[in-house]
N, C-alpha and C. Protein backbone atom coordinates (compact mmCIF):
# COMPACT_ATOMS: atom_id res chain seq x y z
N UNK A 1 227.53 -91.85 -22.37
CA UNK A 1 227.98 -92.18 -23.69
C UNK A 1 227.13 -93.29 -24.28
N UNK A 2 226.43 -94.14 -22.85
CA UNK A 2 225.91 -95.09 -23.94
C UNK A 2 224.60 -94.53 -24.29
N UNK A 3 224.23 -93.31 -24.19
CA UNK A 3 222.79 -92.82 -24.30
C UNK A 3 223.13 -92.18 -25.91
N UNK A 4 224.08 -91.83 -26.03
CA UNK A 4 224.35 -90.95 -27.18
C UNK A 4 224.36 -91.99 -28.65
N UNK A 5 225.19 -93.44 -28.31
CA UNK A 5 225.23 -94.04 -29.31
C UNK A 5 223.87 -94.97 -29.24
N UNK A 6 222.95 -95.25 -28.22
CA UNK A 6 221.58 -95.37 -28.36
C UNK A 6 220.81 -94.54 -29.19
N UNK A 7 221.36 -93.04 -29.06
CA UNK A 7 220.20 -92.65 -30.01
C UNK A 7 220.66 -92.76 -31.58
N UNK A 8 221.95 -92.48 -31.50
CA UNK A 8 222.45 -92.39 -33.05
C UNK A 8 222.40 -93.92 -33.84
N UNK A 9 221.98 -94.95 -32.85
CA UNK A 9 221.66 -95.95 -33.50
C UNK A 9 220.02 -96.40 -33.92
N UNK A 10 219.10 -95.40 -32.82
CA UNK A 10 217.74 -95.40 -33.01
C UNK A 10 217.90 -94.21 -34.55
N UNK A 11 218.70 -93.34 -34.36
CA UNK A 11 218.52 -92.82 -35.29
C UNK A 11 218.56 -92.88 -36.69
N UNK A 12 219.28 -93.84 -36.81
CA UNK A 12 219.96 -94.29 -38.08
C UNK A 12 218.76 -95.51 -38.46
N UNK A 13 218.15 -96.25 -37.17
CA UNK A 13 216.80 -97.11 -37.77
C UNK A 13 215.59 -95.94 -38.32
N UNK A 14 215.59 -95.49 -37.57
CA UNK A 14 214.28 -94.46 -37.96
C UNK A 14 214.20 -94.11 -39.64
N UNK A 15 215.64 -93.62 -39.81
CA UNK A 15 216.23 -93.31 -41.33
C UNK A 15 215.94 -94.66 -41.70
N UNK A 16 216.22 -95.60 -41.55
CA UNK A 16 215.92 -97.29 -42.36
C UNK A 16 214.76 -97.07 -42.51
N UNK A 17 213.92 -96.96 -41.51
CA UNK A 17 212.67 -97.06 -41.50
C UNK A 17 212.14 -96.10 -42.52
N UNK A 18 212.11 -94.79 -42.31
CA UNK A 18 211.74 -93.82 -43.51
C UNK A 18 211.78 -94.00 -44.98
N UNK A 19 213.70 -94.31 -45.09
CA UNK A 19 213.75 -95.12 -46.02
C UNK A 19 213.43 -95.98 -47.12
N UNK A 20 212.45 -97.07 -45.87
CA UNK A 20 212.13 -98.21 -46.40
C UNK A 20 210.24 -97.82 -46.78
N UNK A 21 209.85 -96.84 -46.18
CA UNK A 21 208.35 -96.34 -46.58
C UNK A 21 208.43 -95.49 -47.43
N UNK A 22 209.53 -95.06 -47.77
CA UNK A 22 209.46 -94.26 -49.00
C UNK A 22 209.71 -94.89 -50.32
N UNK A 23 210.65 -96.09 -49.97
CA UNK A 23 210.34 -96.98 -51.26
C UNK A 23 209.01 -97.92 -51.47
N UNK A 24 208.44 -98.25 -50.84
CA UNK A 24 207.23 -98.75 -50.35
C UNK A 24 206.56 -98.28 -50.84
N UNK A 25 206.07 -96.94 -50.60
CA UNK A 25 205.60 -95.96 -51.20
C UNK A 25 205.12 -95.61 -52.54
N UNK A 26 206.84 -95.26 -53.08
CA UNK A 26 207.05 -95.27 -54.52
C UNK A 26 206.89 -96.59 -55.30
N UNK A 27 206.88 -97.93 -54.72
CA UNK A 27 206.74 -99.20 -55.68
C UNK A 27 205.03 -99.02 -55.72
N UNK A 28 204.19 -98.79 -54.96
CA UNK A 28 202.57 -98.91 -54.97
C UNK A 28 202.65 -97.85 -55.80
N UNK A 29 203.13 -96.67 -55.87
CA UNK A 29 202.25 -95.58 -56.60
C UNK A 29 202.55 -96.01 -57.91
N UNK A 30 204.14 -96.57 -58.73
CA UNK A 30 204.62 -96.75 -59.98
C UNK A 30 203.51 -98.25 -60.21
N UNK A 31 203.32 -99.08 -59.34
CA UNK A 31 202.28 -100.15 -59.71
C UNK A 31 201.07 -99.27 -59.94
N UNK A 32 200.44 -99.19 -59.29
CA UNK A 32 199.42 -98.41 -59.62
C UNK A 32 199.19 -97.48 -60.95
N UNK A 33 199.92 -96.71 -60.99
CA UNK A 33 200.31 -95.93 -62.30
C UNK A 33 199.97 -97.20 -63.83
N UNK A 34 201.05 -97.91 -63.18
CA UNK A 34 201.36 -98.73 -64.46
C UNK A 34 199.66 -99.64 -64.86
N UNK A 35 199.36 -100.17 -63.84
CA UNK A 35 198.40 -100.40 -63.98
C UNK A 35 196.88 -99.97 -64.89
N UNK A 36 197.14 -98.67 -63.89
CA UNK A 36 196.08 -97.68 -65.01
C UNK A 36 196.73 -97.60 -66.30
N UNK A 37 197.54 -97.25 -66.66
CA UNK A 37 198.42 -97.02 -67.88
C UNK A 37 197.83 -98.63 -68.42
N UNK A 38 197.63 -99.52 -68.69
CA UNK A 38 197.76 -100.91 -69.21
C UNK A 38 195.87 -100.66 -69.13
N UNK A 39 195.07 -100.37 -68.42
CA UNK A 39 193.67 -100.16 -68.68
C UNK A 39 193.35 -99.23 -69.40
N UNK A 40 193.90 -98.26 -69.31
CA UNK A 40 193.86 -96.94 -69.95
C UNK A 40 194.27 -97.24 -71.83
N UNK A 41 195.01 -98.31 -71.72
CA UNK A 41 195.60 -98.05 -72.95
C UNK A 41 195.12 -99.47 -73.81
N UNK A 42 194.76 -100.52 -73.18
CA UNK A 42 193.67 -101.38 -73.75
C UNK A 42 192.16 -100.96 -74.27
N UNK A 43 191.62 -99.94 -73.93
CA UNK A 43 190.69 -99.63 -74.01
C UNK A 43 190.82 -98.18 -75.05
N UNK A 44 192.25 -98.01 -75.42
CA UNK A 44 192.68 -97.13 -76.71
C UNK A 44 192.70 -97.78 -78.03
N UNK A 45 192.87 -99.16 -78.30
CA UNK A 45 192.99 -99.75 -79.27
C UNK A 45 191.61 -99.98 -80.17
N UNK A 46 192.22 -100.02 -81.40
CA UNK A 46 191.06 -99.79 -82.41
C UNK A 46 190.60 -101.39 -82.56
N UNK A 47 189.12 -101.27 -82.51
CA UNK A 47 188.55 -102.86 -82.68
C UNK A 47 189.42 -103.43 -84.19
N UNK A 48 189.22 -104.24 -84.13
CA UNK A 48 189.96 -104.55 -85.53
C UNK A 48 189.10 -105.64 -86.33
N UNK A 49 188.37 -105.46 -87.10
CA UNK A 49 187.54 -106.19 -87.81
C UNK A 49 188.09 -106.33 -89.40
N UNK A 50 187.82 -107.66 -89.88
CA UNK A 50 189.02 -108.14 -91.17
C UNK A 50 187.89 -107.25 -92.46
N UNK A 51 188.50 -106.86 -93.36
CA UNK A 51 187.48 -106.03 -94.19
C UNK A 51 186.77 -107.15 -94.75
N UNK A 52 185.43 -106.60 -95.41
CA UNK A 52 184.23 -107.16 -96.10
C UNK A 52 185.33 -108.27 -96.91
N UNK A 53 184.47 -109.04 -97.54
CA UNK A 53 185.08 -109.63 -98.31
C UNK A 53 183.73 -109.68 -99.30
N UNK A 54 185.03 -109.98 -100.76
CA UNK A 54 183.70 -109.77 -101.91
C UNK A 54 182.35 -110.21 -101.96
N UNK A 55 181.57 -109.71 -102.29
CA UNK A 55 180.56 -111.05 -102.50
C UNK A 55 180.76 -111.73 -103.59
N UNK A 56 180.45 -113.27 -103.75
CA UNK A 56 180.36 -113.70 -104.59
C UNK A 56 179.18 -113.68 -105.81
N UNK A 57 179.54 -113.76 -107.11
CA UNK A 57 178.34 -112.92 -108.08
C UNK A 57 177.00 -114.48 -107.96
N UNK A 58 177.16 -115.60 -107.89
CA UNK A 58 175.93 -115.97 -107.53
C UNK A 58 174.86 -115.57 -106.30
N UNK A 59 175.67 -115.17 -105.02
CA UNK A 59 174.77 -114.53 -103.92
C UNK A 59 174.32 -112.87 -104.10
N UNK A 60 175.02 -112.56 -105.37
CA UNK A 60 174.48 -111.06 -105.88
C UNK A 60 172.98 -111.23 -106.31
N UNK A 61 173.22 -112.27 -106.96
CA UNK A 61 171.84 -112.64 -107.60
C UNK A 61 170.68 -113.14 -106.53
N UNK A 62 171.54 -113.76 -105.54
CA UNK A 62 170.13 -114.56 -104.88
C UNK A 62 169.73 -113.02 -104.03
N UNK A 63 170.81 -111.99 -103.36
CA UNK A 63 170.42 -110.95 -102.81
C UNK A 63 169.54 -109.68 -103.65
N UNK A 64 169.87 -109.92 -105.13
CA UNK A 64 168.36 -109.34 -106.10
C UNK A 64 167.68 -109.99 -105.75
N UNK A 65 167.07 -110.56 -106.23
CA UNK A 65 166.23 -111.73 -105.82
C UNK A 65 165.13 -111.60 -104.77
N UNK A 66 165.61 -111.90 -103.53
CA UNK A 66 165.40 -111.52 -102.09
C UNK A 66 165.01 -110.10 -102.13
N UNK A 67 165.70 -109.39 -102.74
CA UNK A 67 165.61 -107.59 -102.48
C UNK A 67 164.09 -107.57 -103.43
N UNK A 68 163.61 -108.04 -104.20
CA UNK A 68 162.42 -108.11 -105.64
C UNK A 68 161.29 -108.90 -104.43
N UNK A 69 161.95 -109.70 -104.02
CA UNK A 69 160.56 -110.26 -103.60
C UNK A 69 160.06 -109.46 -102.21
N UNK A 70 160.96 -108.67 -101.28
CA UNK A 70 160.14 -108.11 -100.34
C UNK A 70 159.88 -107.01 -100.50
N UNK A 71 160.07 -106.79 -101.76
CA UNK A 71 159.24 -105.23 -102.43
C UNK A 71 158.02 -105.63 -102.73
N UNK A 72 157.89 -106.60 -103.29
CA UNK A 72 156.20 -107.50 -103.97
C UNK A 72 155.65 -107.81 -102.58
N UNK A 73 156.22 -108.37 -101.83
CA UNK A 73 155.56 -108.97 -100.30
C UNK A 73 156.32 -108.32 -99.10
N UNK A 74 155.90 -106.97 -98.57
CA UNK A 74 156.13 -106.50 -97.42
C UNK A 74 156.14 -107.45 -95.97
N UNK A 75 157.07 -107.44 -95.45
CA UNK A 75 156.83 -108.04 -94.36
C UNK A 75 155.76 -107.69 -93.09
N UNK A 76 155.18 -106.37 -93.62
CA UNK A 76 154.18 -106.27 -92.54
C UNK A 76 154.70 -105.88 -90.91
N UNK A 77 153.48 -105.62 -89.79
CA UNK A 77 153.69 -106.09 -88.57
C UNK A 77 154.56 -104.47 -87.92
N UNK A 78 155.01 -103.70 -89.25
CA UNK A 78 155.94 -102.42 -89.27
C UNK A 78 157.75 -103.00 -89.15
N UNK A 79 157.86 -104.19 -89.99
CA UNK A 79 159.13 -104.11 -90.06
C UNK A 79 158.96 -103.90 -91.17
N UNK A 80 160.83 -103.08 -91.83
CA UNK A 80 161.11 -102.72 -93.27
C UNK A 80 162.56 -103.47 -93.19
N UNK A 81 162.24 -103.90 -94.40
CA UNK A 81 163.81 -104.44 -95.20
C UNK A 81 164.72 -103.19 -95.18
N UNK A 82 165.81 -103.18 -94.65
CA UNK A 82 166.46 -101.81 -94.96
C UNK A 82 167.46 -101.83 -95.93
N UNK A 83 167.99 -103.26 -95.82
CA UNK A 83 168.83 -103.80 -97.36
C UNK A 83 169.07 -105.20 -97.29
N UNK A 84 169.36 -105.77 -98.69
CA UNK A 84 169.57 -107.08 -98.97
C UNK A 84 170.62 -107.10 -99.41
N UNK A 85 172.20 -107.36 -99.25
CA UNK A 85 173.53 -107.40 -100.09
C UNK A 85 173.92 -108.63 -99.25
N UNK A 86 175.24 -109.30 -100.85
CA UNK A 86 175.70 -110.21 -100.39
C UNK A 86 177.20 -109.89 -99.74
N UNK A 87 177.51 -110.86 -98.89
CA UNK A 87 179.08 -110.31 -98.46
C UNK A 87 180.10 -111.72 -98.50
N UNK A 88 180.72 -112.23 -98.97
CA UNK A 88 181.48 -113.56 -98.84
C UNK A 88 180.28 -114.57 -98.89
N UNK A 89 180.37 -115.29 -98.18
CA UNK A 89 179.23 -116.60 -98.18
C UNK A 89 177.90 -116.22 -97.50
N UNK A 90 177.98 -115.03 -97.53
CA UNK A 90 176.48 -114.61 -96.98
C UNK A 90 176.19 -113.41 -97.30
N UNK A 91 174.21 -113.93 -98.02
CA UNK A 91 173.64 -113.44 -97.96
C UNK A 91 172.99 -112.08 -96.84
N UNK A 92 172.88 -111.21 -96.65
CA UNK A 92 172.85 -110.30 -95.72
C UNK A 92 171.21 -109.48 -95.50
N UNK A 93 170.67 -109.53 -94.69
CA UNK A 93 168.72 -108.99 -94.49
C UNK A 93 168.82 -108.29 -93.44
N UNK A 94 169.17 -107.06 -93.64
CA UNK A 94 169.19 -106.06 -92.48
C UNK A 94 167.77 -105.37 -92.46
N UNK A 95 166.89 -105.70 -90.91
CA UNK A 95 165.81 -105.26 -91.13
C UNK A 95 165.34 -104.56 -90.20
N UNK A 96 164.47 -103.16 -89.89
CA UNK A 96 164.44 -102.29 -88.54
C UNK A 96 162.82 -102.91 -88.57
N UNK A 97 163.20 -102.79 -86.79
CA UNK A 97 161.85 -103.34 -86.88
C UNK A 97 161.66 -102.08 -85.50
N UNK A 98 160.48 -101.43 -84.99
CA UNK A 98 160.01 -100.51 -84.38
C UNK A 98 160.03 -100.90 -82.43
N UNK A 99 160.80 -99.98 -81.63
CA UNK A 99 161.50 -100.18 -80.53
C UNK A 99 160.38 -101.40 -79.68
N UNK A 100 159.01 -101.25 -79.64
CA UNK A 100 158.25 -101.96 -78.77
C UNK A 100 158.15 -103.28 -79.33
N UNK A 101 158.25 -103.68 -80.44
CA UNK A 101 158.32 -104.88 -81.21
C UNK A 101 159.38 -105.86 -81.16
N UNK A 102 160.73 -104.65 -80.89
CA UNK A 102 161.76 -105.45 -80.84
C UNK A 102 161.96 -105.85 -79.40
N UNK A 103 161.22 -104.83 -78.60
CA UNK A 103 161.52 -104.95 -76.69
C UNK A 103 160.86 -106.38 -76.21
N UNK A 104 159.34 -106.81 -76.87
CA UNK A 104 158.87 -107.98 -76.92
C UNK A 104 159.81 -108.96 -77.28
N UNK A 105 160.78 -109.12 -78.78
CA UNK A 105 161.42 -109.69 -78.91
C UNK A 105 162.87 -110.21 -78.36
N UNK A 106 163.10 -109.30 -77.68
CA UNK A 106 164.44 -109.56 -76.61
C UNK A 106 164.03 -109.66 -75.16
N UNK A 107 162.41 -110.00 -74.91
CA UNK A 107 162.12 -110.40 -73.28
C UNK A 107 162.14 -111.85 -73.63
N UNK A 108 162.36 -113.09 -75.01
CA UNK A 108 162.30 -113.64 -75.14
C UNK A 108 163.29 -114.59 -74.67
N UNK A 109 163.46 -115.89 -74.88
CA UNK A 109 164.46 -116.75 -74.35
C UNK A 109 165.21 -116.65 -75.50
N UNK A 110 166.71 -116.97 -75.96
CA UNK A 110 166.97 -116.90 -76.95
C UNK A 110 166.80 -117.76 -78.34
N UNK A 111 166.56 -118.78 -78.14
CA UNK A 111 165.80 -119.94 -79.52
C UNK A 111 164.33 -119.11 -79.36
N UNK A 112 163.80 -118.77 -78.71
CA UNK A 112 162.45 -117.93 -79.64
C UNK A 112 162.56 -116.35 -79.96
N UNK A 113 163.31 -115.70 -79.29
CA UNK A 113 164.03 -114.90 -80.36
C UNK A 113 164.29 -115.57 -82.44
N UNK A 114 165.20 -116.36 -82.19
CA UNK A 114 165.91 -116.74 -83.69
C UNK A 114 164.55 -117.05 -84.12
N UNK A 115 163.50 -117.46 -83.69
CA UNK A 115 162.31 -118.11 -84.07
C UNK A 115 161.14 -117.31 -84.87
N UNK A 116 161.26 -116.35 -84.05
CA UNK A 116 160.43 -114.84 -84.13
C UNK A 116 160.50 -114.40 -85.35
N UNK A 117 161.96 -114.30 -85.49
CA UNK A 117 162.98 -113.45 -86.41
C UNK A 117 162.57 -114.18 -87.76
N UNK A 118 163.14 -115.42 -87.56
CA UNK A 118 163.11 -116.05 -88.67
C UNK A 118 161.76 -116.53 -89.58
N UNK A 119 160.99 -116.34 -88.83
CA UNK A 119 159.54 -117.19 -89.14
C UNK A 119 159.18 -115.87 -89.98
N UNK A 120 159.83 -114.52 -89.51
CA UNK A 120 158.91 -113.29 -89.87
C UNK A 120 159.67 -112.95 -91.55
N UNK A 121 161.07 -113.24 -91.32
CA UNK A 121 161.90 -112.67 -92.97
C UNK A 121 162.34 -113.52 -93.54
N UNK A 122 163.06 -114.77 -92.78
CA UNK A 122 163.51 -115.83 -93.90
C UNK A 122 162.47 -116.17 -94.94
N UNK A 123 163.25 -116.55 -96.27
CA UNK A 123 162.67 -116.91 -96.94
C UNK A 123 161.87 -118.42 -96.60
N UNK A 124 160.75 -118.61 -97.52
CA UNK A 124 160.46 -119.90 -97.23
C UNK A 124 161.39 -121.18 -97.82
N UNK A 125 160.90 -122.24 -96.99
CA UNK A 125 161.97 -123.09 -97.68
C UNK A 125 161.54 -124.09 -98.99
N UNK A 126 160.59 -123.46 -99.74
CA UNK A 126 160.31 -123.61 -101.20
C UNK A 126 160.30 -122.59 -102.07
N UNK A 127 161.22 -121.46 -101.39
CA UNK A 127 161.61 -120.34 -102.40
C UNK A 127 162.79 -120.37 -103.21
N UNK A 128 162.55 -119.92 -104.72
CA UNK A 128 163.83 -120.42 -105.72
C UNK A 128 165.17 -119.79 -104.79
N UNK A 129 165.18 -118.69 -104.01
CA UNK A 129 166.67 -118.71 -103.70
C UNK A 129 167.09 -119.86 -102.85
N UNK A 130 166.33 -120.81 -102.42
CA UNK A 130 167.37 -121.85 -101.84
C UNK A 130 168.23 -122.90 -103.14
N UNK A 131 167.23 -122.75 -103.99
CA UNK A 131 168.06 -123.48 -105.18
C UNK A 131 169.14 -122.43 -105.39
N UNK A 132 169.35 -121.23 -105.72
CA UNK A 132 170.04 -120.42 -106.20
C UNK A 132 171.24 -120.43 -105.33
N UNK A 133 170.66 -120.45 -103.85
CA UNK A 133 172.26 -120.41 -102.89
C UNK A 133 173.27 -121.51 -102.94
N UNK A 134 174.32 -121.26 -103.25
CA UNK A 134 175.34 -122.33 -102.95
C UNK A 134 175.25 -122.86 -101.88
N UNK A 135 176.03 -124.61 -101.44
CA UNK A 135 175.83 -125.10 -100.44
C UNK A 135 176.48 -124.47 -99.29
N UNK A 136 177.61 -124.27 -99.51
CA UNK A 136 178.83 -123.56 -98.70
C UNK A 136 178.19 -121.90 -98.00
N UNK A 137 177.40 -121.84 -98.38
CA UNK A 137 176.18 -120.06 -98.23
C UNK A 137 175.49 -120.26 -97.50
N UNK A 138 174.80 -119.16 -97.01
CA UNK A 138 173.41 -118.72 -96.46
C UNK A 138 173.17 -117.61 -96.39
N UNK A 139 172.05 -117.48 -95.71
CA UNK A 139 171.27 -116.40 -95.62
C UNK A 139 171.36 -115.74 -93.91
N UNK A 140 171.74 -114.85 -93.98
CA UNK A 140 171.51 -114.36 -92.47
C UNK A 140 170.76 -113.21 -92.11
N UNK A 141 170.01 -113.16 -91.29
CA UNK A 141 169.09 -111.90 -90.81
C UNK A 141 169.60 -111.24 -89.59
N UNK A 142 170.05 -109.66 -90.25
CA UNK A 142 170.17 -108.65 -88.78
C UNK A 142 168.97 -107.51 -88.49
N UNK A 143 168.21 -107.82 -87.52
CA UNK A 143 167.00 -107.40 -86.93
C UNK A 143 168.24 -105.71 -86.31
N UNK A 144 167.36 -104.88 -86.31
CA UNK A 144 167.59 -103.79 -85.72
C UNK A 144 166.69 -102.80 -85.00
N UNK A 145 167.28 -102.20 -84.13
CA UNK A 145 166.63 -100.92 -83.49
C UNK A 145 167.31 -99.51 -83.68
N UNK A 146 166.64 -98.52 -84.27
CA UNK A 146 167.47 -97.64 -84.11
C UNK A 146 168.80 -97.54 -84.79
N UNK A 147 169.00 -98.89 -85.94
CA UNK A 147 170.37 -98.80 -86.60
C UNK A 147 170.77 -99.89 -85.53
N UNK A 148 170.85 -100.38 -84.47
CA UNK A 148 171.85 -100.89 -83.83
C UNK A 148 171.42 -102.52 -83.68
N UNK A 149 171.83 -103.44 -84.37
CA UNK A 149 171.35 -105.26 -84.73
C UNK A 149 171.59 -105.39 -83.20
N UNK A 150 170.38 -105.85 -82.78
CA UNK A 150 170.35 -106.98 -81.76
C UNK A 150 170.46 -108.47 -81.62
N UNK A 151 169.85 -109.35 -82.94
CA UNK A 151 170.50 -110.59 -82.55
C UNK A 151 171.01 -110.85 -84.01
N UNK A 152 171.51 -111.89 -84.55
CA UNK A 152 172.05 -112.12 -85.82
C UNK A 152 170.90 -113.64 -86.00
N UNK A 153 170.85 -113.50 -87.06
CA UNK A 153 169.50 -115.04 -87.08
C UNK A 153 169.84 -115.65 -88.35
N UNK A 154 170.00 -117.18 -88.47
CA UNK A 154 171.06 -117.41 -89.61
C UNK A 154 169.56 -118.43 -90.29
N UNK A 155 169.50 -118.40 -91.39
CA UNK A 155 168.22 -118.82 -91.95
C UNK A 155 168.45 -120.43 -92.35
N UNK A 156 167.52 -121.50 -91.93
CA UNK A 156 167.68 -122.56 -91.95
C UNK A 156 167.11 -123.47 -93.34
N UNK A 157 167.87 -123.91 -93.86
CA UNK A 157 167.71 -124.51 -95.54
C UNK A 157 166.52 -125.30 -95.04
């Protein structure tokens, strides 16, 4: 008799035991799950960028301006102006410049990058649009490849 309630008491652990790996079990797989679910679903969300904001009509003018003068003076070297618009407090110089030109330019450190950039499109700094820009403004240059801006280069008064 005592063999019988030995086993029915091993038996009844075994069941604990089973039991207890089957909840075990089920808490890793629902973590897991959830987990992915929370990566899965961060990586669903839409970037969220605040819309343009107007330009203001004096940086309309300094972005004519800018747009007139690198029609008269090409920048050369095979970069093209691809547009000049203003957006809020900035002036905007989106410019493609050709993949081996730009590959030189990003083996660079980054202050000679901005250096590169800037020396090649900013305006000079005895050109009437610095009078024309408000103080609170500037001018910024997006260099591109292929459509896609690699560094942002902010033009120094």
């Amino acid at each position: 008799m005592a063999n019988i309630t030995a086993l029915a008491e091993t038996g009844s652990l075994s069941g604990k035991g089973r039991l207890w790996r089957l909840q075990e079990t089920t808490f890793c797989l629902l973590l897991a799950l959830s987990l992915l679910t929370v990566m899965i679903c961060s990586g669903c969300t839409a970037e969220k960028h605040p819309p343009p904001q107007p330009p203001r009509p004096e940086l309309v003018r300094v972005a004519e301006l800018l747009e007139r003068h690198y029609k008269t003076f090409p920048l050369g070297k095979e970069w093209k102006i691809s547009s000049v618009t203003a957006q809020g407090r900035l002036v905007l110089i989106n410019v493609a410049i050709p993949a081996d030109k730009a590959s030189l330019i990003k083996r660079q450190p980054a202050d000679n990058q901005f250096h590169l950039v800037a020396e090649q499109v900013c305006p000079r700094k005895d050109h009437e649009v610095w009078r024309l820009l408000p103080a609170d403004s500037n001018i910024k240059v997006l260099p591109s490849v292929s459509g896609q801006v690699f560094i942002e280069v902010d033009c120094i008064r």
